[in-house]
C-alpha atoms as a PDB file:
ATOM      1  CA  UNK A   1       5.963  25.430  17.884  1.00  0.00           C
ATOM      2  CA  UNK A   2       5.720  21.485  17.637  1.00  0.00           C
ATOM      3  CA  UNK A   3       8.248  19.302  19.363  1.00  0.00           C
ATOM      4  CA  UNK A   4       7.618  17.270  16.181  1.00  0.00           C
ATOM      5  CA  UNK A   5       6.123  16.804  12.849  1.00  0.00           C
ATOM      6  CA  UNK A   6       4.363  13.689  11.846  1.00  0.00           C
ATOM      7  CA  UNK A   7       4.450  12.841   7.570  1.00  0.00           C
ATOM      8  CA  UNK A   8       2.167  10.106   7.278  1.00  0.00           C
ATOM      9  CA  UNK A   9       3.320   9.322   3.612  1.00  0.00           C
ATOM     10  CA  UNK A  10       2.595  10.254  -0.057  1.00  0.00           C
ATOM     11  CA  UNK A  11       5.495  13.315   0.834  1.00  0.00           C
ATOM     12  CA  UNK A  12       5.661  13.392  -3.208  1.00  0.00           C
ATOM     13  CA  UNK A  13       3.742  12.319  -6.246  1.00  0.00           C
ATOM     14  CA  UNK A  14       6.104  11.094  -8.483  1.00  0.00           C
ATOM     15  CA  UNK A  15       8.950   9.172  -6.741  1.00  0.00           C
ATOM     16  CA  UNK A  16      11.389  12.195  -7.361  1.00  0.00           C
ATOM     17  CA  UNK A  17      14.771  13.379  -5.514  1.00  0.00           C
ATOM     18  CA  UNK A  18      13.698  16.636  -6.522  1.00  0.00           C
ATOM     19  CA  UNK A  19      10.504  16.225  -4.486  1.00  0.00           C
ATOM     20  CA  UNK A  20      12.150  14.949  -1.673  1.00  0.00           C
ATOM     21  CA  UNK A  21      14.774  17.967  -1.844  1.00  0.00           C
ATOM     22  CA  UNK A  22      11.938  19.900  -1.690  1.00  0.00           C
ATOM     23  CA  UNK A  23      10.135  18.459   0.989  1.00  0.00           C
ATOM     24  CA  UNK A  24      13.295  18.602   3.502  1.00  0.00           C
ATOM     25  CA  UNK A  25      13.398  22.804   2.304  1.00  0.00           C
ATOM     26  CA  UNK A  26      10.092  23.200   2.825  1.00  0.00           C
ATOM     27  CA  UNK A  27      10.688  21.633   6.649  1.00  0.00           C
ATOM     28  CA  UNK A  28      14.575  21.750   7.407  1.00  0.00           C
ATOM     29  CA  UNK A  29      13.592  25.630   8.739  1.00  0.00           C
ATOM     30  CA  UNK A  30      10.994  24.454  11.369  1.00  0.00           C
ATOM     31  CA  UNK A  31      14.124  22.946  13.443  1.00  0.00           C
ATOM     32  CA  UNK A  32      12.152  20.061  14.790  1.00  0.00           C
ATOM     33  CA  UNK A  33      12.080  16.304  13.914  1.00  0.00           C
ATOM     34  CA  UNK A  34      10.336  15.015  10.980  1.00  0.00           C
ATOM     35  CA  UNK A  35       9.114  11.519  11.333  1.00  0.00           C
ATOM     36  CA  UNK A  36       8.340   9.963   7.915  1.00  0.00           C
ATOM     37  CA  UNK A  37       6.497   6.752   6.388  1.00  0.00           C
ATOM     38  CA  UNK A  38       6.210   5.941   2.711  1.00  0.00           C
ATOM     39  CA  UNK A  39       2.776   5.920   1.402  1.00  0.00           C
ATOM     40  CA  UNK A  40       2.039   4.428  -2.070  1.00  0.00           C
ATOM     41  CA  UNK A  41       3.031   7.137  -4.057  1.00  0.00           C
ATOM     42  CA  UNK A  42       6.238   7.616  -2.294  1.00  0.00           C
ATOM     43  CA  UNK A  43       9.670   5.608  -2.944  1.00  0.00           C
ATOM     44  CA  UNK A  44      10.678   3.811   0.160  1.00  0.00           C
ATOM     45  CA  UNK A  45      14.769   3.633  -1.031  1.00  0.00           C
ATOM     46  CA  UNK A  46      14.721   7.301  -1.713  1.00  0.00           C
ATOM     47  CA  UNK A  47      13.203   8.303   1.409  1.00  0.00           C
ATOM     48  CA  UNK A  48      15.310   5.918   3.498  1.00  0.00           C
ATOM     49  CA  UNK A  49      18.405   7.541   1.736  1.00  0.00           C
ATOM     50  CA  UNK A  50      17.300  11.051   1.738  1.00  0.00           C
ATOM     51  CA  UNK A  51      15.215  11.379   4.807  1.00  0.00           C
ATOM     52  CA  UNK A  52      17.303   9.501   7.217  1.00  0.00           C
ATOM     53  CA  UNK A  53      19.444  12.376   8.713  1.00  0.00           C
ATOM     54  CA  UNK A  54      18.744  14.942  11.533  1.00  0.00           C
ATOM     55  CA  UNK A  55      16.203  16.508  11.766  1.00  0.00           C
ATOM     56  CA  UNK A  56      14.712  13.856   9.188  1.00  0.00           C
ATOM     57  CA  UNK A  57      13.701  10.285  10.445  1.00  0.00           C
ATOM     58  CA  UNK A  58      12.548   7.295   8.200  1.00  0.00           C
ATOM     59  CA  UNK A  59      10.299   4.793   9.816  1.00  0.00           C
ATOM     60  CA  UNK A  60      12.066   3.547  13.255  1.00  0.00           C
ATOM     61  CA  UNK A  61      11.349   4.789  17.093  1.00  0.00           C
ATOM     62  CA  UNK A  62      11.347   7.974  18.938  1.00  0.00           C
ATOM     63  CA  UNK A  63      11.111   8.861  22.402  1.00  0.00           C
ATOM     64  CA  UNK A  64       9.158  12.041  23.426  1.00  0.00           C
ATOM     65  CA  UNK A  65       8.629  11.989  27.606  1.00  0.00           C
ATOM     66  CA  UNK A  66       6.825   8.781  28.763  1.00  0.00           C
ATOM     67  CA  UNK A  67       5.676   8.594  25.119  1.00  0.00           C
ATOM     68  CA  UNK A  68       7.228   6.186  22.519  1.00  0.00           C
ATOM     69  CA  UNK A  69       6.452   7.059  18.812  1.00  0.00           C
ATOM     70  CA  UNK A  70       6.506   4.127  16.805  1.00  0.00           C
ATOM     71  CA  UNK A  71       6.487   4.683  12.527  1.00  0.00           C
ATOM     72  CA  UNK A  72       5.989   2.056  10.258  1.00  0.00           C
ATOM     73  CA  UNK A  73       6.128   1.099   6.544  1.00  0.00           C
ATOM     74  CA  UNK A  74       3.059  -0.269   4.911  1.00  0.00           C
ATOM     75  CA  UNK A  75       4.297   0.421   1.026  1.00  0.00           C
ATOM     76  CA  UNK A  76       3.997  -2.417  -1.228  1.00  0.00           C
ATOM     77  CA  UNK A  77       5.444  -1.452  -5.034  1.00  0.00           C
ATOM     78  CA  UNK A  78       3.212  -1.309  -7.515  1.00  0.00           C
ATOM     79  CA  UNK A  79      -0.142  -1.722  -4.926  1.00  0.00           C
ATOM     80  CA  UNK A  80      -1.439   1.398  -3.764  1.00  0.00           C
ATOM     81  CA  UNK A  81      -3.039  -0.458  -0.919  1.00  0.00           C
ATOM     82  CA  UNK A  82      -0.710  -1.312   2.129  1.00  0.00           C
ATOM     83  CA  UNK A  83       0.510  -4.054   4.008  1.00  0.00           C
ATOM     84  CA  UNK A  84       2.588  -4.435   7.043  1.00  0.00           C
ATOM     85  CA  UNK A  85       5.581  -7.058   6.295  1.00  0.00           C
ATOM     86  CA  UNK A  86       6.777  -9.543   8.978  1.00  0.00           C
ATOM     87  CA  UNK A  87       9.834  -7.757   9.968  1.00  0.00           C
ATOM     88  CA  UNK A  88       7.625  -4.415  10.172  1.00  0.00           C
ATOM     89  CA  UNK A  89       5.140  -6.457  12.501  1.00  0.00           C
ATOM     90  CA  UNK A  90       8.244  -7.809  14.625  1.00  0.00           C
ATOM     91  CA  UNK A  91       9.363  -4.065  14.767  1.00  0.00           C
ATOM     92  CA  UNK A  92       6.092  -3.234  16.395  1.00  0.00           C
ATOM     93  CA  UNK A  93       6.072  -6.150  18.593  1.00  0.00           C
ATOM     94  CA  UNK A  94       9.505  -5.875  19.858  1.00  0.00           C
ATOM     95  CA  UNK A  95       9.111  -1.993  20.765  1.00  0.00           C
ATOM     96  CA  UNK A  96       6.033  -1.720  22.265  1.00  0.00           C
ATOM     97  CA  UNK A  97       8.099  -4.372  24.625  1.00  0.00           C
ATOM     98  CA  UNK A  98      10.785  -2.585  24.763  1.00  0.00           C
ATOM     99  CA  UNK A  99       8.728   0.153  26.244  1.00  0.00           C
ATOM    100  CA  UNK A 100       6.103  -1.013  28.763  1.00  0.00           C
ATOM    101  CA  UNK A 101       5.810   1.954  30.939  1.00  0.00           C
ATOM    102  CA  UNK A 102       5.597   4.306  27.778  1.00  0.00           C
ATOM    103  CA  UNK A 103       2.250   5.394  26.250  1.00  0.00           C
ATOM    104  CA  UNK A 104       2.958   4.623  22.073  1.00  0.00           C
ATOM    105  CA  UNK A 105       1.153   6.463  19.434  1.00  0.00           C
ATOM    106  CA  UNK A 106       1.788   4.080  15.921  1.00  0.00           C
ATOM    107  CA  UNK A 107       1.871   6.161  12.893  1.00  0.00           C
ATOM    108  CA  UNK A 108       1.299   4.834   9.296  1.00  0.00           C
ATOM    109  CA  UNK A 109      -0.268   5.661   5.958  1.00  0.00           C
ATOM    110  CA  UNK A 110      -2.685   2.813   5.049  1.00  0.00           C
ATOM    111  CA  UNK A 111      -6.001   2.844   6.797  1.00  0.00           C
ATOM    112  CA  UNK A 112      -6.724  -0.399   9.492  1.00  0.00           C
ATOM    113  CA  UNK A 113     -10.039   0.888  10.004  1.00  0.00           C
ATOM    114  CA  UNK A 114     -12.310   1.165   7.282  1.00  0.00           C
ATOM    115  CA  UNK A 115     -13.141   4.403   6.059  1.00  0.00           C
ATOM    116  CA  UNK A 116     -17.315   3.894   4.827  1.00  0.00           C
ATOM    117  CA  UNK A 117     -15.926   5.115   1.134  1.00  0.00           C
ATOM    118  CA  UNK A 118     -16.368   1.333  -0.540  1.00  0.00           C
ATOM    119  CA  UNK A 119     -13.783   2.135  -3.494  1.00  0.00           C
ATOM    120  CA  UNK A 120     -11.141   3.228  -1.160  1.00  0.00           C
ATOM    121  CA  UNK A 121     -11.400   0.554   1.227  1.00  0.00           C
ATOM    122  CA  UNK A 122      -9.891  -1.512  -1.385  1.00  0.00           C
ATOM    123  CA  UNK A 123      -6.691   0.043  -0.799  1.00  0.00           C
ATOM    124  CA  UNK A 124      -6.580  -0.520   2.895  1.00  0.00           C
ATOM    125  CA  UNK A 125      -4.055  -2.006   5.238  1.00  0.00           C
ATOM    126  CA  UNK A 126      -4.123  -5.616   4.025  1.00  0.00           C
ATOM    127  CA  UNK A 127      -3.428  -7.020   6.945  1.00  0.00           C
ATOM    128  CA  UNK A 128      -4.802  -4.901   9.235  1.00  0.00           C
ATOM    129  CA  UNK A 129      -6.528  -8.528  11.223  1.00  0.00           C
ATOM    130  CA  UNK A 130      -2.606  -9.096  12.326  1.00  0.00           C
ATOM    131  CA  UNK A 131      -1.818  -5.270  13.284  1.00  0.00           C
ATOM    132  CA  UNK A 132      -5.144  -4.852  15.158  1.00  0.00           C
ATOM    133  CA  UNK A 133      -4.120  -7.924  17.582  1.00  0.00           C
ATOM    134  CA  UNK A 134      -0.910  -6.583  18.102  1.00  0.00           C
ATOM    135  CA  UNK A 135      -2.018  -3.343  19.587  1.00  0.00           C
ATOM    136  CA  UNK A 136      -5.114  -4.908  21.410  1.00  0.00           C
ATOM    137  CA  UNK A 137      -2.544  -6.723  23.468  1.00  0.00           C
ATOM    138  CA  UNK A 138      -0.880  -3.494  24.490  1.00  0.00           C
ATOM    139  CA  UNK A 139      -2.855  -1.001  26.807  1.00  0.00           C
ATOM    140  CA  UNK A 140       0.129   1.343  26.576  1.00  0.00           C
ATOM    141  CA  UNK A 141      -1.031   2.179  23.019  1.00  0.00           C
ATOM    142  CA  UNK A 142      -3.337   5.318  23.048  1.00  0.00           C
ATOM    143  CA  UNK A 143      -3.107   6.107  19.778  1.00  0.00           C
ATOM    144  CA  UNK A 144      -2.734   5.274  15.982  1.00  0.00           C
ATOM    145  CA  UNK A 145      -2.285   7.900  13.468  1.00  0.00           C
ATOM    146  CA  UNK A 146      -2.476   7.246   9.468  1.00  0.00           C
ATOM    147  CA  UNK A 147      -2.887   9.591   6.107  1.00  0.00           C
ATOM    148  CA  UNK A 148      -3.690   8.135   2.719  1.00  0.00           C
ATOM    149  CA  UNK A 149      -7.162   8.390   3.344  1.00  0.00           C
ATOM    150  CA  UNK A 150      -7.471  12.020   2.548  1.00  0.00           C
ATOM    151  CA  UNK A 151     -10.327  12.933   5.373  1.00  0.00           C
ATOM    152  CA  UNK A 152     -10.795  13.205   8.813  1.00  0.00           C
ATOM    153  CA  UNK A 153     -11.764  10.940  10.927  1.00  0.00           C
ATOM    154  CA  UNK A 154     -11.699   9.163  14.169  1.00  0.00           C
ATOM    155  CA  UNK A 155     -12.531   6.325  16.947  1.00  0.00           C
ATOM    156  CA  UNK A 156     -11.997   4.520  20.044  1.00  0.00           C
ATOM    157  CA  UNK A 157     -10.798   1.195  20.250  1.00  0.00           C
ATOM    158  CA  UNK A 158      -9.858  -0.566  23.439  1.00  0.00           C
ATOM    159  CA  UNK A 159      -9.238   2.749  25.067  1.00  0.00           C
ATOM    160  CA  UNK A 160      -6.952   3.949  22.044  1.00  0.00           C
ATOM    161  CA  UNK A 161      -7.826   6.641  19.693  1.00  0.00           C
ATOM    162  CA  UNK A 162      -7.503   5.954  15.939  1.00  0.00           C
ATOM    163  CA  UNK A 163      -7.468   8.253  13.797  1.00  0.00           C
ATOM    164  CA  UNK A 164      -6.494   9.615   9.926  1.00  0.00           C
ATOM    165  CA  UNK A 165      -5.823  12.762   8.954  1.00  0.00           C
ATOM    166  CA  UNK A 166      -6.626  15.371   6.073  1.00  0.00           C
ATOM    167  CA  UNK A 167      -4.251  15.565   3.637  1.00  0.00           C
ATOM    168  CA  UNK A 168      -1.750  18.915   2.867  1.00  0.00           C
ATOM    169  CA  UNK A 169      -3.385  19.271  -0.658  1.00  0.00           C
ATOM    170  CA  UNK A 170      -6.877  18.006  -1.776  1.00  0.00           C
ATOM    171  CA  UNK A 171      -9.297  16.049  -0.099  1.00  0.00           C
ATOM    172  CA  UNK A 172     -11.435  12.878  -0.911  1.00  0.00           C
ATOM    173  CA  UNK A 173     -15.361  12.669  -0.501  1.00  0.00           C
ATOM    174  CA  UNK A 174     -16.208  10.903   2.482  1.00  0.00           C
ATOM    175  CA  UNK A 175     -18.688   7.841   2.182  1.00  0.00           C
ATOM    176  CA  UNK A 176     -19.020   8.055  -1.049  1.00  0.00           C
ATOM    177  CA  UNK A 177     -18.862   4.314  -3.458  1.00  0.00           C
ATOM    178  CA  UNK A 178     -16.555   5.855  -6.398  1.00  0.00           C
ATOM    179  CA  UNK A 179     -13.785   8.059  -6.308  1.00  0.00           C
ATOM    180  CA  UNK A 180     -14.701  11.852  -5.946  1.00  0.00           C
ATOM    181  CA  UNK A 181     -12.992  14.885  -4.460  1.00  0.00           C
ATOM    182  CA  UNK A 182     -14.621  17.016  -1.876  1.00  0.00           C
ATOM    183  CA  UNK A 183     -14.214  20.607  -2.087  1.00  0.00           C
ATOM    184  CA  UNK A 184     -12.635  21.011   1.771  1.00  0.00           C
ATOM    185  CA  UNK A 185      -9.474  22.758   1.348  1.00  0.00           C
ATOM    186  CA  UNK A 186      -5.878  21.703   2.929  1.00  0.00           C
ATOM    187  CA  UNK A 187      -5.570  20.748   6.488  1.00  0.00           C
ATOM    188  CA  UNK A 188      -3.184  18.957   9.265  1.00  0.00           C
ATOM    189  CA  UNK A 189      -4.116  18.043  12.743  1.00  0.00           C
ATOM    190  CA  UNK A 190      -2.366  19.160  16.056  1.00  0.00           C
ATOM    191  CA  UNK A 191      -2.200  16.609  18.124  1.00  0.00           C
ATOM    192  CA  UNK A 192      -1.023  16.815  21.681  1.00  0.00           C
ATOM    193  CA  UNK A 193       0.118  13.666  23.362  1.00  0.00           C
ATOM    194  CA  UNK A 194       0.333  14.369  27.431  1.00  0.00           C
ATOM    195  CA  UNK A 195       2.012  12.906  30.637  1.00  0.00           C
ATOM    196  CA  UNK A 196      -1.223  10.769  31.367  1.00  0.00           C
ATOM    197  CA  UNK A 197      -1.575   9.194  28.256  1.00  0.00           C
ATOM    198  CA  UNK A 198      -4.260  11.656  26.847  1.00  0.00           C
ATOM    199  CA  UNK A 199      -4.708  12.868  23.985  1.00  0.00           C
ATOM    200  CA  UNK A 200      -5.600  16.289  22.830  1.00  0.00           C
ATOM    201  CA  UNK A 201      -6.056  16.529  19.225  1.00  0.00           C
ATOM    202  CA  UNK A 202      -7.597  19.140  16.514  1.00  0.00           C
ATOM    203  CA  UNK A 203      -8.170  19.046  12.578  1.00  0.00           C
ATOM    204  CA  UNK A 204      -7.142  22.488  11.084  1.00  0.00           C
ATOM    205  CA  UNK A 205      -8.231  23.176   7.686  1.00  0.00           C
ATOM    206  CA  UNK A 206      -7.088  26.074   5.411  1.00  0.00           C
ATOM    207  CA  UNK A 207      -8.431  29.266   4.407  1.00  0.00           C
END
């Protein structure tokens, strides 16, 4: 059993309380916190309403051990690529302050890395120039976690592991220059964050 569940956005397709009724049924019975981020198919005022009481959590902070989890919004209406807004950037500044003898794993939807797929790199993190330097100024960060992507995939920067993860449903070709599905099936990834700031963490796809 997880101490937590990580929902890196997209929860629903089409901006729906009944999705989002849904979604909390579907994970209300596991009886651990759910940490949530819009993605760009998500609404941000519906989640924030609907997904903000125990054992629900939009956006915000969490503390798990000597590990901070930090969630942030990157939805922009009507963009499905992302971008970080000041006060989401001051958010991240301010906590990763806040917790200087914590390790911090920052998750997100929108991809600061590109992905080698050149028609879904337009729908990136916009600014990812201003997140990067925030986190390369903070060895406490081991890890950065994102979704929208639709694929596995990972990689070391500055001693921090970045990586996406597959989505719950379908998933996208990688490295491919148009839009195409591959045929992998659902997936998630465990990811095990421990006391030394180390990360264990496995991609688990569906039979």
């Amino acid at each position: 059993k997880p101490d937590a569940v990580i929902a890196t956005g997209d929860l629903v397709q089409d901006e729906t309380r009944q999705g989002y009724e849904r979604f909390m049924a579907l994970l209300s019975p596991l009886g651990v916190p759910v940490h949530c981020v819009p993605g760009n198919h998500d609404s941000p005022r519906l989640m924030a309403e609907m997904l903000s009481a125990p054992p629900f959590h939009f956006c915000g902070s969490a503390v798990y051990g000597n590990w901070c989890l930090i969630m942030l919004n990157t939805a922009i209406r009507w963009d499905d690529g992302g971008r970080l807004e000041t006060n989401q950037l001051q958010i991240l500044e301010q906590t990763l302050n806040r917790y200087p003898d914590h390790y911090a794993l920052i998750g997100l939807h929108h991809h600061p890395l590109p992905t080698g797929s050149r028609w879904l790199d337009g729908l990136d993190l916009r600014n990812s120039d201003q997140f990067l330097a925030i986190i390369d100024r903070f060895p406490n960060v081991r890890a950065v976690a994102w979704g929208h992507v639709h694929q596995a995939k990972q990689t070391l920067r500055n001693g921090a592991l970045l990586f996406s993860t597959p989505s719950t449903g379908s998933q996208f070709l990688p490295n491919s220059d148009a839009f195409m599905m591959d045929s992998k099936p659902p997936g998630y990834r465990w990811i095990n964050l421990l006391p030394d700031g180390s990360i264990n963490t496995e991609v688990v796809w569906l039979s």
